[in-house]
C-alpha atoms as a PDB file:
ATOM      1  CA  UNK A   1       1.687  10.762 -36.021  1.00  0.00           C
ATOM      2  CA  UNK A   2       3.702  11.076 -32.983  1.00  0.00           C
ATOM      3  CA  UNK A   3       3.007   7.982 -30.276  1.00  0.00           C
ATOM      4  CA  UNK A   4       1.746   9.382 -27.330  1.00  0.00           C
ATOM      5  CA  UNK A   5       3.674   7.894 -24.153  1.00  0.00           C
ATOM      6  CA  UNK A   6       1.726   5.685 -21.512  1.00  0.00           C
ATOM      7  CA  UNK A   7       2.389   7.592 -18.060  1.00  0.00           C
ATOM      8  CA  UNK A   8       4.273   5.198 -15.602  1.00  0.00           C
ATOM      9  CA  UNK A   9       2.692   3.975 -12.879  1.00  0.00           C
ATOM     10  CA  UNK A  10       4.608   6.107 -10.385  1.00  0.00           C
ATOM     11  CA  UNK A  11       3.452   9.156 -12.702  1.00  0.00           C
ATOM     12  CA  UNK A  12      -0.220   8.040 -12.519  1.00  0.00           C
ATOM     13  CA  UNK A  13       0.074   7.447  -8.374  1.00  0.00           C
ATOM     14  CA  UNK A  14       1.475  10.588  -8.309  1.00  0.00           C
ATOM     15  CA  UNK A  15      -0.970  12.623 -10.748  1.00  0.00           C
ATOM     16  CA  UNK A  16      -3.956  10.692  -8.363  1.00  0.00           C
ATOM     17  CA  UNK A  17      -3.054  12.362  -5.330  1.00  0.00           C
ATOM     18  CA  UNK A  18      -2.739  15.945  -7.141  1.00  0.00           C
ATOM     19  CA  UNK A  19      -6.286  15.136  -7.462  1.00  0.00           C
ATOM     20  CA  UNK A  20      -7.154  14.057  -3.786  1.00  0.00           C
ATOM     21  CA  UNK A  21      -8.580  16.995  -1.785  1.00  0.00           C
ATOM     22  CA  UNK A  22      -5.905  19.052   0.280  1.00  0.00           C
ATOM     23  CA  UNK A  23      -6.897  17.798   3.234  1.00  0.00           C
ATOM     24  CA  UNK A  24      -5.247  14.162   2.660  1.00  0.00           C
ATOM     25  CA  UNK A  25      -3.272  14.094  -0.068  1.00  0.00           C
ATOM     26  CA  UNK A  26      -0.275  15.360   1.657  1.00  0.00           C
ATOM     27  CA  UNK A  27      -1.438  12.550   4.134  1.00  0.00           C
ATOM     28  CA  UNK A  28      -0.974   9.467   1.066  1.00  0.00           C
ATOM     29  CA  UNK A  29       2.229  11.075  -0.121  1.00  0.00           C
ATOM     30  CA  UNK A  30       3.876  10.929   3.260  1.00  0.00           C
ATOM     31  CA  UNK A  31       2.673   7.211   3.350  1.00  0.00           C
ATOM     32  CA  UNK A  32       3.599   6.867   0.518  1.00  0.00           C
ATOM     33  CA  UNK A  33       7.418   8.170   0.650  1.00  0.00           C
ATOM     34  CA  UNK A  34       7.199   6.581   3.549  1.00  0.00           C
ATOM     35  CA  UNK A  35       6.643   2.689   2.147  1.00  0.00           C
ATOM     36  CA  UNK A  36       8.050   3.185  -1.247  1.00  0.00           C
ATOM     37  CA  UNK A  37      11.540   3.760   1.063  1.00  0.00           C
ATOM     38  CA  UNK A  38      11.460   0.375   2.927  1.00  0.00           C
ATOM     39  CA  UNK A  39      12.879  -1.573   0.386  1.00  0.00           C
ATOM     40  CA  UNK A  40      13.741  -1.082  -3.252  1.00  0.00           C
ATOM     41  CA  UNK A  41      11.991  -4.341  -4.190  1.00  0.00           C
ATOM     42  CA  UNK A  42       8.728  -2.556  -3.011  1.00  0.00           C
ATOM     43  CA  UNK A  43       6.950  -0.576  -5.928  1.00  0.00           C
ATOM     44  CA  UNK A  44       3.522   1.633  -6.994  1.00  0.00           C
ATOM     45  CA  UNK A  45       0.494   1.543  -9.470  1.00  0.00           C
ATOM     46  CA  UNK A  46      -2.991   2.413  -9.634  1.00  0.00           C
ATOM     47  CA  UNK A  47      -5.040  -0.931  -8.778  1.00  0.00           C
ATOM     48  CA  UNK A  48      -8.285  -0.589  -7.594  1.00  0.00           C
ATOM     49  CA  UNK A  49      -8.590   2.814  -8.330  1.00  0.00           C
ATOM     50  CA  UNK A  50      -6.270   3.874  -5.821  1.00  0.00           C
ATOM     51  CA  UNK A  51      -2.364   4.076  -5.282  1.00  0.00           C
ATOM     52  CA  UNK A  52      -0.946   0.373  -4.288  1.00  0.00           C
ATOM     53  CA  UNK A  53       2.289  -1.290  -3.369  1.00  0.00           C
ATOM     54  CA  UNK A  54       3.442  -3.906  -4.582  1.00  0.00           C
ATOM     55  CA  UNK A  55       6.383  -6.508  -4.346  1.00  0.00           C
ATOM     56  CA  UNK A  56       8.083  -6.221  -8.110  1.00  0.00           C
ATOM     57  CA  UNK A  57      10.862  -8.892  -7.272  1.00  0.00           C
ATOM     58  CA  UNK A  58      11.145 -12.587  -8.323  1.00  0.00           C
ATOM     59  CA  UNK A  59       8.663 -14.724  -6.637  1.00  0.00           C
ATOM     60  CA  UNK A  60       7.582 -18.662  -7.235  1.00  0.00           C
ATOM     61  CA  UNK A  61       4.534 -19.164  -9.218  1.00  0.00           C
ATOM     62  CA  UNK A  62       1.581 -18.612  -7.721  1.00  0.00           C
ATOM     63  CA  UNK A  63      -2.618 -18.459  -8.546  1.00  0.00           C
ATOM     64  CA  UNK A  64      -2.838 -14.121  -9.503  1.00  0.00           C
ATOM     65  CA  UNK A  65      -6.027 -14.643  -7.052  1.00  0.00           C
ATOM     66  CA  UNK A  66      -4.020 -15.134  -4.080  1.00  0.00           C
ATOM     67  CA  UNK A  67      -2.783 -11.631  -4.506  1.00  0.00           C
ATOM     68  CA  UNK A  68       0.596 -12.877  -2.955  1.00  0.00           C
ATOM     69  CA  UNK A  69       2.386  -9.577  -5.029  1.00  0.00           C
ATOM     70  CA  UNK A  70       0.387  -7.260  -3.421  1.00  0.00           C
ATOM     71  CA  UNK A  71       1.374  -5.754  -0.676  1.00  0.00           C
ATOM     72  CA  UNK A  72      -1.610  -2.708   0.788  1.00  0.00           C
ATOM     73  CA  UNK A  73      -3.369  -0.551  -1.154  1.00  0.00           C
ATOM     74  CA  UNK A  74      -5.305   2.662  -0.633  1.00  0.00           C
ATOM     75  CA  UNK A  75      -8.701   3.005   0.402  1.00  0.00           C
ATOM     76  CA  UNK A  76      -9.960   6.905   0.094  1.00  0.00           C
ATOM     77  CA  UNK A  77     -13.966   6.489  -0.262  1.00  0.00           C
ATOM     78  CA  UNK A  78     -15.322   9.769   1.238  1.00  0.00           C
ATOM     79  CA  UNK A  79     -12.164  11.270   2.514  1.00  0.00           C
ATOM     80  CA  UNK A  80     -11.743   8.434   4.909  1.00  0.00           C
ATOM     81  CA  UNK A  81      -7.573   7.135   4.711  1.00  0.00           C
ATOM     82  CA  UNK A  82      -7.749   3.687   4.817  1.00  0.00           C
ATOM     83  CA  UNK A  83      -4.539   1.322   3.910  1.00  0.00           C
ATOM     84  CA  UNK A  84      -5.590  -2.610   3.143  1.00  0.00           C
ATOM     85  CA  UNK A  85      -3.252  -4.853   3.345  1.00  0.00           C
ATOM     86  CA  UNK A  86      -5.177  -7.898   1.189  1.00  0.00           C
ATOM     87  CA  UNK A  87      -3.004 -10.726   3.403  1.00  0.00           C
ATOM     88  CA  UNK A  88      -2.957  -8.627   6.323  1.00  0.00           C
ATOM     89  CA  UNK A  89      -4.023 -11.892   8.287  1.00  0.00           C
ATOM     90  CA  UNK A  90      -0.890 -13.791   7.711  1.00  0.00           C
ATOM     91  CA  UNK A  91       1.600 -10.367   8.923  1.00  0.00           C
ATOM     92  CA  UNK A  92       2.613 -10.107  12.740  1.00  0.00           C
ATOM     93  CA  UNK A  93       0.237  -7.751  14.640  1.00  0.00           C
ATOM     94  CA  UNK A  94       2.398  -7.179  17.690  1.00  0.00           C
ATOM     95  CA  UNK A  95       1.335  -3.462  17.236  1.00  0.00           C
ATOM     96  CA  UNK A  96      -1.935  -3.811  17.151  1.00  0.00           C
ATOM     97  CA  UNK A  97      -2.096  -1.823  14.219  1.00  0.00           C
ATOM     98  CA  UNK A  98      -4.322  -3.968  11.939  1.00  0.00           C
ATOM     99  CA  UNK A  99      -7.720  -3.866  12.122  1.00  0.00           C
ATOM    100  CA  UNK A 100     -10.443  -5.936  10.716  1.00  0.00           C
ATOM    101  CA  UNK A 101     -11.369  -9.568  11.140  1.00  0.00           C
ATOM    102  CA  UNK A 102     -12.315 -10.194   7.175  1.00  0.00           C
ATOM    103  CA  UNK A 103     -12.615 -13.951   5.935  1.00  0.00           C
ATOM    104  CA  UNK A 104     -10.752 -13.151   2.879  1.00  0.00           C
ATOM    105  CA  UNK A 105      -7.841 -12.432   5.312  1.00  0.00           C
ATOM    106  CA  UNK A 106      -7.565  -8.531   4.720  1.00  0.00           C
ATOM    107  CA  UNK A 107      -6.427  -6.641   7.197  1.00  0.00           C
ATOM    108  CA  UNK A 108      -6.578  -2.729   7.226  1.00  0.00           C
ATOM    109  CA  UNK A 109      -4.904   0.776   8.915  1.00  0.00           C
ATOM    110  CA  UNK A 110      -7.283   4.017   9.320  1.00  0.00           C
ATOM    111  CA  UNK A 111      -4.890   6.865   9.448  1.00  0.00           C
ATOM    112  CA  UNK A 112      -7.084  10.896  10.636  1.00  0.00           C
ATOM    113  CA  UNK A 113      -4.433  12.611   9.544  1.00  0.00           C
ATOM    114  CA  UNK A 114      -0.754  13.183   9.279  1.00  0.00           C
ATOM    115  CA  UNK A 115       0.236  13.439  12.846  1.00  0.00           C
ATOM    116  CA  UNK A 116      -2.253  10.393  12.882  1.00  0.00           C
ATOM    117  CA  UNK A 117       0.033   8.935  10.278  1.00  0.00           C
ATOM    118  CA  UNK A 118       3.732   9.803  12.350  1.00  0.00           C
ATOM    119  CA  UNK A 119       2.542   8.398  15.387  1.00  0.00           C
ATOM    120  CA  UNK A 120       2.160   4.864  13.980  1.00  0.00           C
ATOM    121  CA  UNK A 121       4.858   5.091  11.134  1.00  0.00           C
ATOM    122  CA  UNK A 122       7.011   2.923  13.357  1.00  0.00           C
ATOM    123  CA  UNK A 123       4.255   0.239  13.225  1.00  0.00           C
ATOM    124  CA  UNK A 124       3.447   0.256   9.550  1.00  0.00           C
ATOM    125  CA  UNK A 125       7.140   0.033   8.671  1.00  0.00           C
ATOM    126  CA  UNK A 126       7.136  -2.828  10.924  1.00  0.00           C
ATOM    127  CA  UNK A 127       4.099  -4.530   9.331  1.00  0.00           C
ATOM    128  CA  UNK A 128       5.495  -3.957   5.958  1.00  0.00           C
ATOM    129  CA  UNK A 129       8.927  -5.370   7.024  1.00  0.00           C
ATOM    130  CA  UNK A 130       7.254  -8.212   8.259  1.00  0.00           C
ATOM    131  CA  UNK A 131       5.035  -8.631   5.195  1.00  0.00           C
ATOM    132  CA  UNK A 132       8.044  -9.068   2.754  1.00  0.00           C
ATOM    133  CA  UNK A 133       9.276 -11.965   4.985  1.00  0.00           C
ATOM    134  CA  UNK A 134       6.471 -13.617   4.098  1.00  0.00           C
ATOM    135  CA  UNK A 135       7.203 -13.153  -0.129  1.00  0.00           C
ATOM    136  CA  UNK A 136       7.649 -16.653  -1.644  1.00  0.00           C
ATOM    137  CA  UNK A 137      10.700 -15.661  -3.218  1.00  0.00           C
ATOM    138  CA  UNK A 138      12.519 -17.702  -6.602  1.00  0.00           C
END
């Protein structure tokens, strides 16, 4: 019997948003493009039951529930486009961009739609620049 192959987690964010409905998948790809091409050291899984980024590089030890590798992930409950960023509170909000004022120190992005999405790309890359300053590297 022939062992059937595990998609990879880029094949599994990918075949999630062929399931999303038209209206914003096109939408999560183009964020999605969008932070996967910030740095290589930035990559993609399900987690949560959505499409996430992560940092994959080296970093120091750390408790997994600080959730220091993770970088935003996507919230689509009913159709809304919602991007957390789970230490959101600790990245540089110059922008304004992040909202929220969560205990647990999340901070998150609604995007409408995609010219919703172009008019702040400059923002998010910024945030997401900032973020990986922040990585405890080895």
């Amino acid at each position: 019997m022939a062992k059937r192959n595990k998609p990879t987690d880029s094949e599994q964010v990918t075949a999630h948003i062929n399931k999303l409905s038209p209206e914003i998948a096109p939408v999560v790809e183009h964020i999605r493009q969008m932070v996967l091409s910030i740095d290589t050291e930035i990559s993609e899984r399900i987690k949560w039951n959505n499409p996430s980024f992560y940092y994959k590089g080296e970093m120091k030890p750390f408790d997994p529930k600080e959730y220091k590798r993770e970088i935003a992930v996507f919230n689509l409950f009913k159709k809304r486009i919602m991007l957390v960023f789970p230490s959101g509170a600790k990245i540089n909000n110059a922008s304004g961009l992040l909202e929220g004022d969560y205990k647990d120190g999340r901070r998150l992005i609604i995007f409408k739609n995609l010219i919703d999405v172009k008019s702040k790309e400059k923002s998010l890359r910024n945030i997401v620049k900032d973020w990986l300053k922040l990585v405890d590297k080895e």
